[in-house]
Structures are given as C-alpha cells and as structure tokens.
C-alpha atoms as a PDB file:
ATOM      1  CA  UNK A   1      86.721 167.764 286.313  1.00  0.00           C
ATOM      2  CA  UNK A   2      89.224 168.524 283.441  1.00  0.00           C
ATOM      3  CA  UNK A   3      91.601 166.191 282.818  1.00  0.00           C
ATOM      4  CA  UNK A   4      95.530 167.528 282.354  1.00  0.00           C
ATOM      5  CA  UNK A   5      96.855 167.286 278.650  1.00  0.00           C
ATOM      6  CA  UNK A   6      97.218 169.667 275.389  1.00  0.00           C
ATOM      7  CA  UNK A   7      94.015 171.119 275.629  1.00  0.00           C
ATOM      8  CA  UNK A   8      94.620 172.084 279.437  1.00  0.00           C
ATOM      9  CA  UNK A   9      95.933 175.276 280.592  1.00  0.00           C
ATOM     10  CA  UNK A  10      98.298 173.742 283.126  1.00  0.00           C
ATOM     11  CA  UNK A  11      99.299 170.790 281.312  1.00  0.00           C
ATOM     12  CA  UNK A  12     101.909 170.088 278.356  1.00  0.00           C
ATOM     13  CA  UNK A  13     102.166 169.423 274.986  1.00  0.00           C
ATOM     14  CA  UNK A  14     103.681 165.563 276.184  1.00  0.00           C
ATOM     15  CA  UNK A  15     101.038 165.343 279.217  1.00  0.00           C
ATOM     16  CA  UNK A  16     102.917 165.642 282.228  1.00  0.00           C
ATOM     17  CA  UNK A  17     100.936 168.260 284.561  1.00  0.00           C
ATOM     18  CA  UNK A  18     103.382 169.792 286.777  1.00  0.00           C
ATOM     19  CA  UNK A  19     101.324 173.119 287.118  1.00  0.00           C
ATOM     20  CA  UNK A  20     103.797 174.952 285.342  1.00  0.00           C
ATOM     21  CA  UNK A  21     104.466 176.467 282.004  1.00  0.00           C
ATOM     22  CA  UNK A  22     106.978 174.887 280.251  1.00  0.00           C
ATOM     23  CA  UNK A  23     109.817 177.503 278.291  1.00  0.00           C
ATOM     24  CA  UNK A  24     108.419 177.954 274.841  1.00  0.00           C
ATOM     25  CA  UNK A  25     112.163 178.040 273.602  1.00  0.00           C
ATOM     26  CA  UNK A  26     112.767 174.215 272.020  1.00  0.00           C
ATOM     27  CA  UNK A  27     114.826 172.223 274.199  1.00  0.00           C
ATOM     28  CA  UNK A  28     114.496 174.128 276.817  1.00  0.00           C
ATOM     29  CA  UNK A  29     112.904 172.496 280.162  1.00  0.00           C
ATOM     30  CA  UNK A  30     113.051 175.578 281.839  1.00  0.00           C
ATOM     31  CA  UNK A  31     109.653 177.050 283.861  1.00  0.00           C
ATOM     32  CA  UNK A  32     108.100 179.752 281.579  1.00  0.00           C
ATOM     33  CA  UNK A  33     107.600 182.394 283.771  1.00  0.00           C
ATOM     34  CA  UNK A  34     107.773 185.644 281.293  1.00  0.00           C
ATOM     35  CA  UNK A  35     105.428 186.802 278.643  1.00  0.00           C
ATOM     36  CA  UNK A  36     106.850 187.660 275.334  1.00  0.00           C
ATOM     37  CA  UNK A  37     104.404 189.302 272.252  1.00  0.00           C
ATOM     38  CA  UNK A  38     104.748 186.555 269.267  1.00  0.00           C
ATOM     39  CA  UNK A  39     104.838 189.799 266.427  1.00  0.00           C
ATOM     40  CA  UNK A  40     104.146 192.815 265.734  1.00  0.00           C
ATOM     41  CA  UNK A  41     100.652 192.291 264.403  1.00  0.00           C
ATOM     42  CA  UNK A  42      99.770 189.886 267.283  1.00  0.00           C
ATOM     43  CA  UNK A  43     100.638 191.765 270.352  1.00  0.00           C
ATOM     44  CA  UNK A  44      98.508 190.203 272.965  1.00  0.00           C
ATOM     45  CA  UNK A  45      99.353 186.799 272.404  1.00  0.00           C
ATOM     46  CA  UNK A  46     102.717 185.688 274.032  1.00  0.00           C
ATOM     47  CA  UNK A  47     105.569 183.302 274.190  1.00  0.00           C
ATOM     48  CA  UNK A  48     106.565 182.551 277.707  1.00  0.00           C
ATOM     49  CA  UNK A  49     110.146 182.054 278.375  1.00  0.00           C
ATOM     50  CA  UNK A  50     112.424 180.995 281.296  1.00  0.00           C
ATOM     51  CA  UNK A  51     114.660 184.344 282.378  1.00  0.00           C
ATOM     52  CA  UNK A  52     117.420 183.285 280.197  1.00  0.00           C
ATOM     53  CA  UNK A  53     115.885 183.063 276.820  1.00  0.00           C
ATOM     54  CA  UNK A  54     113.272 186.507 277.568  1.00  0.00           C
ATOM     55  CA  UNK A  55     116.428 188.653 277.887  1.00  0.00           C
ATOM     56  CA  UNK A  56     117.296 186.907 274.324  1.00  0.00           C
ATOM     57  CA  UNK A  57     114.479 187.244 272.664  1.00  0.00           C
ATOM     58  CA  UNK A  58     114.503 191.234 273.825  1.00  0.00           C
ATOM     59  CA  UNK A  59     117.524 191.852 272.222  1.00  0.00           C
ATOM     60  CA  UNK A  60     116.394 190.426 269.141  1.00  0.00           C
ATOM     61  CA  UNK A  61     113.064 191.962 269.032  1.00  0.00           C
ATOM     62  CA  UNK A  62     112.780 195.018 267.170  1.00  0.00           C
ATOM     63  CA  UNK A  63     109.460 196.756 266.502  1.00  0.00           C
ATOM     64  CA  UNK A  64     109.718 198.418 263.712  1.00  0.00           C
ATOM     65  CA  UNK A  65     111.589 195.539 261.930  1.00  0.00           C
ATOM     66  CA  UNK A  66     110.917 195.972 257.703  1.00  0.00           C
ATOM     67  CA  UNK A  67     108.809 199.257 258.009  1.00  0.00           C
ATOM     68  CA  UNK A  68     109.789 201.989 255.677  1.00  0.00           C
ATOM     69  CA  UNK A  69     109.882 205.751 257.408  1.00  0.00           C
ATOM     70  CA  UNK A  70     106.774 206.827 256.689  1.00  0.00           C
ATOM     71  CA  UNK A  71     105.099 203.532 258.619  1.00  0.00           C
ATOM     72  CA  UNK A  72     107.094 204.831 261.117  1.00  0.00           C
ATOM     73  CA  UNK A  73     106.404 208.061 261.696  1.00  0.00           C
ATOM     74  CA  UNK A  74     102.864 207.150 261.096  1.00  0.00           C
ATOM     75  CA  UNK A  75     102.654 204.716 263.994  1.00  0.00           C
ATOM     76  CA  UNK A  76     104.350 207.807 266.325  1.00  0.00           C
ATOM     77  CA  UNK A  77     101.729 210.524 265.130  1.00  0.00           C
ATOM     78  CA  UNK A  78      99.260 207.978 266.230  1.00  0.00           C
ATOM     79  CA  UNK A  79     101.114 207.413 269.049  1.00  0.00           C
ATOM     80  CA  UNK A  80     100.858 211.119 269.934  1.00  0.00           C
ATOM     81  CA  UNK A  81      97.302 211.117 270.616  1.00  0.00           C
ATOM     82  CA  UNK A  82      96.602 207.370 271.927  1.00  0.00           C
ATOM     83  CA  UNK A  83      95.568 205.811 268.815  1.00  0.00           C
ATOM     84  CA  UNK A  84      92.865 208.453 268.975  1.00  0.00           C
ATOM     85  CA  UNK A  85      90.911 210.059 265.837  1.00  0.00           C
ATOM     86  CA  UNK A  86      91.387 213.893 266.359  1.00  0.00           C
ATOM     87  CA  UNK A  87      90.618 216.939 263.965  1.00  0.00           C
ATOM     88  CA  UNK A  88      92.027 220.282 263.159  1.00  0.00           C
ATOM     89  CA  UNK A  89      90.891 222.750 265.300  1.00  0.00           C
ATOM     90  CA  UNK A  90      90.619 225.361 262.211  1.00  0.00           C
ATOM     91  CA  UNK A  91      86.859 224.476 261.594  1.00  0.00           C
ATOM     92  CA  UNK A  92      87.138 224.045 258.002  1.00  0.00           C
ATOM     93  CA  UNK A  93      87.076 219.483 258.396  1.00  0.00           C
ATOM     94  CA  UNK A  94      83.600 218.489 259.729  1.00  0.00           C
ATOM     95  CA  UNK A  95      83.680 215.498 262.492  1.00  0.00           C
ATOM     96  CA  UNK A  96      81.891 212.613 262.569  1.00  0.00           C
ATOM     97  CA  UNK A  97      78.761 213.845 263.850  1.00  0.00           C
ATOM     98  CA  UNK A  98      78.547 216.292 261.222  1.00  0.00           C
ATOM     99  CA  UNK A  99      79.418 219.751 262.801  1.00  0.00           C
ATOM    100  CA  UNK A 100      82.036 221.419 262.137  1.00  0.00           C
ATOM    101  CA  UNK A 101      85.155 220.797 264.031  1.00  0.00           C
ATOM    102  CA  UNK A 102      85.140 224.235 266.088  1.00  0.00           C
ATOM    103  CA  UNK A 103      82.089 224.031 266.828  1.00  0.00           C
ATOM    104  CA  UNK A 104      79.845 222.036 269.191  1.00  0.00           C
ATOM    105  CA  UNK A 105      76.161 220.829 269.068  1.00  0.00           C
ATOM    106  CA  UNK A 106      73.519 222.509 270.867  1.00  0.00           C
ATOM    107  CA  UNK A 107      70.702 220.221 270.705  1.00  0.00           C
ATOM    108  CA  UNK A 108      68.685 221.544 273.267  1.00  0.00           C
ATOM    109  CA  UNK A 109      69.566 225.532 272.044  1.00  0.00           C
ATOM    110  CA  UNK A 110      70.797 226.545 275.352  1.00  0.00           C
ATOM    111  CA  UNK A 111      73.234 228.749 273.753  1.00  0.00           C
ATOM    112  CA  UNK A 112      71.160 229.967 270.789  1.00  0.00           C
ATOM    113  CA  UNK A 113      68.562 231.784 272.138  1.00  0.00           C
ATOM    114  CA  UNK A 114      71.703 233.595 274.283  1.00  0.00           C
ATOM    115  CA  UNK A 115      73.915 234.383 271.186  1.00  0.00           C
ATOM    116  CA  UNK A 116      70.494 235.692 269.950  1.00  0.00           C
ATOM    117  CA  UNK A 117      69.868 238.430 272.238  1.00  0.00           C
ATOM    118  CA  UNK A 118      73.396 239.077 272.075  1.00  0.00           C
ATOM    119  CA  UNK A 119      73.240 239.985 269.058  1.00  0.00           C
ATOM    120  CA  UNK A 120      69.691 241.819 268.801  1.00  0.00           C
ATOM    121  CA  UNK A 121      70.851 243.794 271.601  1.00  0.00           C
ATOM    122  CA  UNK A 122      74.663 244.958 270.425  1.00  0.00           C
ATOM    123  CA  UNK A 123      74.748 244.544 266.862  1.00  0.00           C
ATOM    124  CA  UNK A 124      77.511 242.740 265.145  1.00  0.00           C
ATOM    125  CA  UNK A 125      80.119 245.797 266.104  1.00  0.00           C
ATOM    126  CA  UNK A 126      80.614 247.605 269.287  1.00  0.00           C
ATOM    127  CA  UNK A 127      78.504 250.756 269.109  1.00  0.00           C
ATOM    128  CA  UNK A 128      80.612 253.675 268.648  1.00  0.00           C
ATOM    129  CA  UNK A 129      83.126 251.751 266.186  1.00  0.00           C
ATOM    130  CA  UNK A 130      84.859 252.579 262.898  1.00  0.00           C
ATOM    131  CA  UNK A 131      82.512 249.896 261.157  1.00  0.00           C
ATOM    132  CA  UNK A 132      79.218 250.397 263.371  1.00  0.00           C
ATOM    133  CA  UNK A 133      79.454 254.293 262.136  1.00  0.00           C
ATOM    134  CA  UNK A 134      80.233 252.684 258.623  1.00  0.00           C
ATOM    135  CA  UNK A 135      76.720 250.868 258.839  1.00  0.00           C
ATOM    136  CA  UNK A 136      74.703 254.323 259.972  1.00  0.00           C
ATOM    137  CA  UNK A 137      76.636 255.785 256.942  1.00  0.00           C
ATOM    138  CA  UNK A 138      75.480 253.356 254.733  1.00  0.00           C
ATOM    139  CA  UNK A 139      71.706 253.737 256.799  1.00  0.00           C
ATOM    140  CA  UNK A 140      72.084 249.778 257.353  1.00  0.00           C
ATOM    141  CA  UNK A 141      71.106 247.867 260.553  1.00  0.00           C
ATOM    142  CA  UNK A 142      73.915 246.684 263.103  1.00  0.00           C
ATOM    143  CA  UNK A 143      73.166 243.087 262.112  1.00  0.00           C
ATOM    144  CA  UNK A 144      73.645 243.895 258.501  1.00  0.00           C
ATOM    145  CA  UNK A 145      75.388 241.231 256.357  1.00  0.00           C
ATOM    146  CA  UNK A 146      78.175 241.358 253.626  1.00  0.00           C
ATOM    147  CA  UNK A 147      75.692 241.046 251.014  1.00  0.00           C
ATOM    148  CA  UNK A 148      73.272 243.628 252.341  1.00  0.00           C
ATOM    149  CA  UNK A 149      76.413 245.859 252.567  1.00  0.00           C
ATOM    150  CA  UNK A 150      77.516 245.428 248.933  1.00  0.00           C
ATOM    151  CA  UNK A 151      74.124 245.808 247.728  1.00  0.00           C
ATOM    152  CA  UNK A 152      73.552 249.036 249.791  1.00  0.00           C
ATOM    153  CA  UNK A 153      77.113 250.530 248.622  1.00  0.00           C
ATOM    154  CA  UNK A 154      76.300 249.809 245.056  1.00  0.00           C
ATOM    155  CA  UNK A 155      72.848 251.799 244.908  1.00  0.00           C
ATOM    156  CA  UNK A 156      74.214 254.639 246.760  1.00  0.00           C
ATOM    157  CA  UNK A 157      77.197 254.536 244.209  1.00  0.00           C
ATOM    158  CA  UNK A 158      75.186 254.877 241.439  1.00  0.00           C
ATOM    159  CA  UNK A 159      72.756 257.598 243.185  1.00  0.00           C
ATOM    160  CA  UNK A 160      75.462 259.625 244.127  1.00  0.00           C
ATOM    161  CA  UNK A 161      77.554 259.409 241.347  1.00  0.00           C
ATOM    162  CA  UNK A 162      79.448 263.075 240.138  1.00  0.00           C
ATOM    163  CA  UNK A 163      78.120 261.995 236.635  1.00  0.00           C
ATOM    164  CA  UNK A 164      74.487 261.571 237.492  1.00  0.00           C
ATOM    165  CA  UNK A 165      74.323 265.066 240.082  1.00  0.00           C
ATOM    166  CA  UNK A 166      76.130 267.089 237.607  1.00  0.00           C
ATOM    167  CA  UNK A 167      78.937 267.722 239.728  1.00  0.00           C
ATOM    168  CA  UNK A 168      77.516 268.424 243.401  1.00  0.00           C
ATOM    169  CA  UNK A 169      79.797 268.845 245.564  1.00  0.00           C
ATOM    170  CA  UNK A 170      77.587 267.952 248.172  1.00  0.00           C
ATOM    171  CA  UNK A 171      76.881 264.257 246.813  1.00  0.00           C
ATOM    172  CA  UNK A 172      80.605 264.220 245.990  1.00  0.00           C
ATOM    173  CA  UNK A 173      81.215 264.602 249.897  1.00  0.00           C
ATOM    174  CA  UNK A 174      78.602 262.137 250.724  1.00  0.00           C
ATOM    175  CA  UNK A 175      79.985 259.377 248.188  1.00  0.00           C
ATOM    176  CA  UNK A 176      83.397 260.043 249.560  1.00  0.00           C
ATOM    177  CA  UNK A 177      82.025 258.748 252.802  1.00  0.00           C
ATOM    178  CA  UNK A 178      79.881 255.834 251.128  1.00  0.00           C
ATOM    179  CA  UNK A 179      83.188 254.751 249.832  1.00  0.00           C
ATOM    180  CA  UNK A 180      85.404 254.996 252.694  1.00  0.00           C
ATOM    181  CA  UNK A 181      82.486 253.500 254.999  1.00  0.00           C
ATOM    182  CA  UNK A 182      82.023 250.316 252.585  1.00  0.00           C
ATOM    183  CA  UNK A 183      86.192 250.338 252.560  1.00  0.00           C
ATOM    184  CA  UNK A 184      86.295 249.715 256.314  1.00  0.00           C
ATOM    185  CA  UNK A 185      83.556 247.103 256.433  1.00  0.00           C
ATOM    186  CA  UNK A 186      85.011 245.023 253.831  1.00  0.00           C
ATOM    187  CA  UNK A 187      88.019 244.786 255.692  1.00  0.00           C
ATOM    188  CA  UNK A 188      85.671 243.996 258.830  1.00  0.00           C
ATOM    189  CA  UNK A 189      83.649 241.347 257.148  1.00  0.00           C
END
C-alpha cells in the first residue's frame, strides 16, 4: 500500500492527504484544479492553479518572451508544416533516403520497365514534331541524347561545310537544314 506524503501523487508537500492538489501559487490553499506549462522549453510539465491564479498566470504568460524575430518566424515556418521536415519540390535537394526530392523510389521497378517501353516505342518526341523531324535530319534515333546530337551536328558541319565542297549549293542547302535542325533541338533539350 503507499503511504500519503511528498513522494505521493495525492498527498502534500506538509503530509496531509486530502486527495486533492493543492494551488501551486505560495500561500494559496486553494484546490489546484488547472494545468499551467512551467516555460517555454518545458511544455509538458505543469503548475496547477486554483481558477483565480490560472487566469493570472495567462495574462502574464507570453510565448515568445526574449526571442528576437527571426526565432520567431522560425518557430511559425515550423509551425506551418507540424514541426515536420519537408523539401522543395524543385528536385534539385535530395531527401533523406537519397533520391531526389521529385522523385520517388521504385524498388521493385514497377514503373521502369513501363517508362521503358514508353520510350522504345515513341521516342523522346511525338512523331511528326519540329524536333523528331530535326533527329531524321540529323539521321539520329528518336532516343538520341544531347551529346549524340552535338556530336552528330558537328561532323555534318564539317562535312558539309561551303569551304570543303567548293561551294555546292546542294551541301549549302543541306547544312542550312543541319543547322536549323540542331537549332530547334537545343532549344528542346
């Protein structure tokens, strides 16, 4: 059996055990009936007060007592997403598990092998597109890359070249479609 006294839950710092909290405001005999948080840094452990001296002590108690601004508006952008970690949704910051924030893990490659066909089967552009016609120009796959691009554009620069044909007007015509075709799939890539 446990014996009323300080160490009890019920009883009082001078031992009486009445079975109810006693008002933690000094000199106050008053039944403690109301939590109040001790500080800001201790928020789950409480005062209990009688009616009277809980409506005091909220009036007095301020929060954000001896923060500067920037505590401040730290604690509300925290605030704003339930003291939550979040990241940006532009991809660019990797998350904690190491992919990238846009993206998700697909550990089991459900989506892979779809996003594969996908792309076997369409090519990176829609068929009959500026920069699809741009790749048959340049006689380059639909699944060509940037770099395959640039190095494509730059040998058929220098093969069709007005100094190296001596002026043909027919490899003129065809680098003035090389040029245009790499122009639009820069801007596409």
């Amino acid at each position: 059996m446990i014996q009323p006294g300080k160490n009890s839950a019920f009883g009082h710092q001078d031992g009486s055990d009445s079975g109810q909290r006693r008002c933690d405001r000094p000199g106050c005999e008053a039944e403690g009936l109301h939590r109040a948080p001790r500080s800001r840094e201790s928020l789950n452990s409480y005062y209990w007060f009688c009616l009277e001296h809980v409506r005091e002590y909220n009036q007095a108690w301020d929060y954000f007592k001896d923060l500067s601004e920037e505590s401040i508006e730290q604690i509300r952008r925290r605030d704003a997403v339930w003291q939550r970690p979040s990241w940006p949704f532009s991809g660019r910051e990797k998350a904690r598990n190491g992919t990238t924030a846009g993206q998700f893990r697909d550990d089991f490659g459900f989506f892979a092998e779809e996003a594969a066909e996908t792309a076997a089967s369409s090519g990176r552009f829609p068929p009959n597109s500026k920069q699809a016609k741009a790749l048959a120009a340049l006689n380059l796959g639909p699944n060509a890359s940037l770099q395959e691009v640039k190095a494509r554009y730059k040998t058929l620069a220098k093969e069709l070249h007005p100094d190296r044909n001596g002026g043909d007007s027919a490899a003129e015509e065809r680098l003035k479609i090389i040029n245009l075709a790499y122009s639009d799939l820069k801007a596409a890539f």
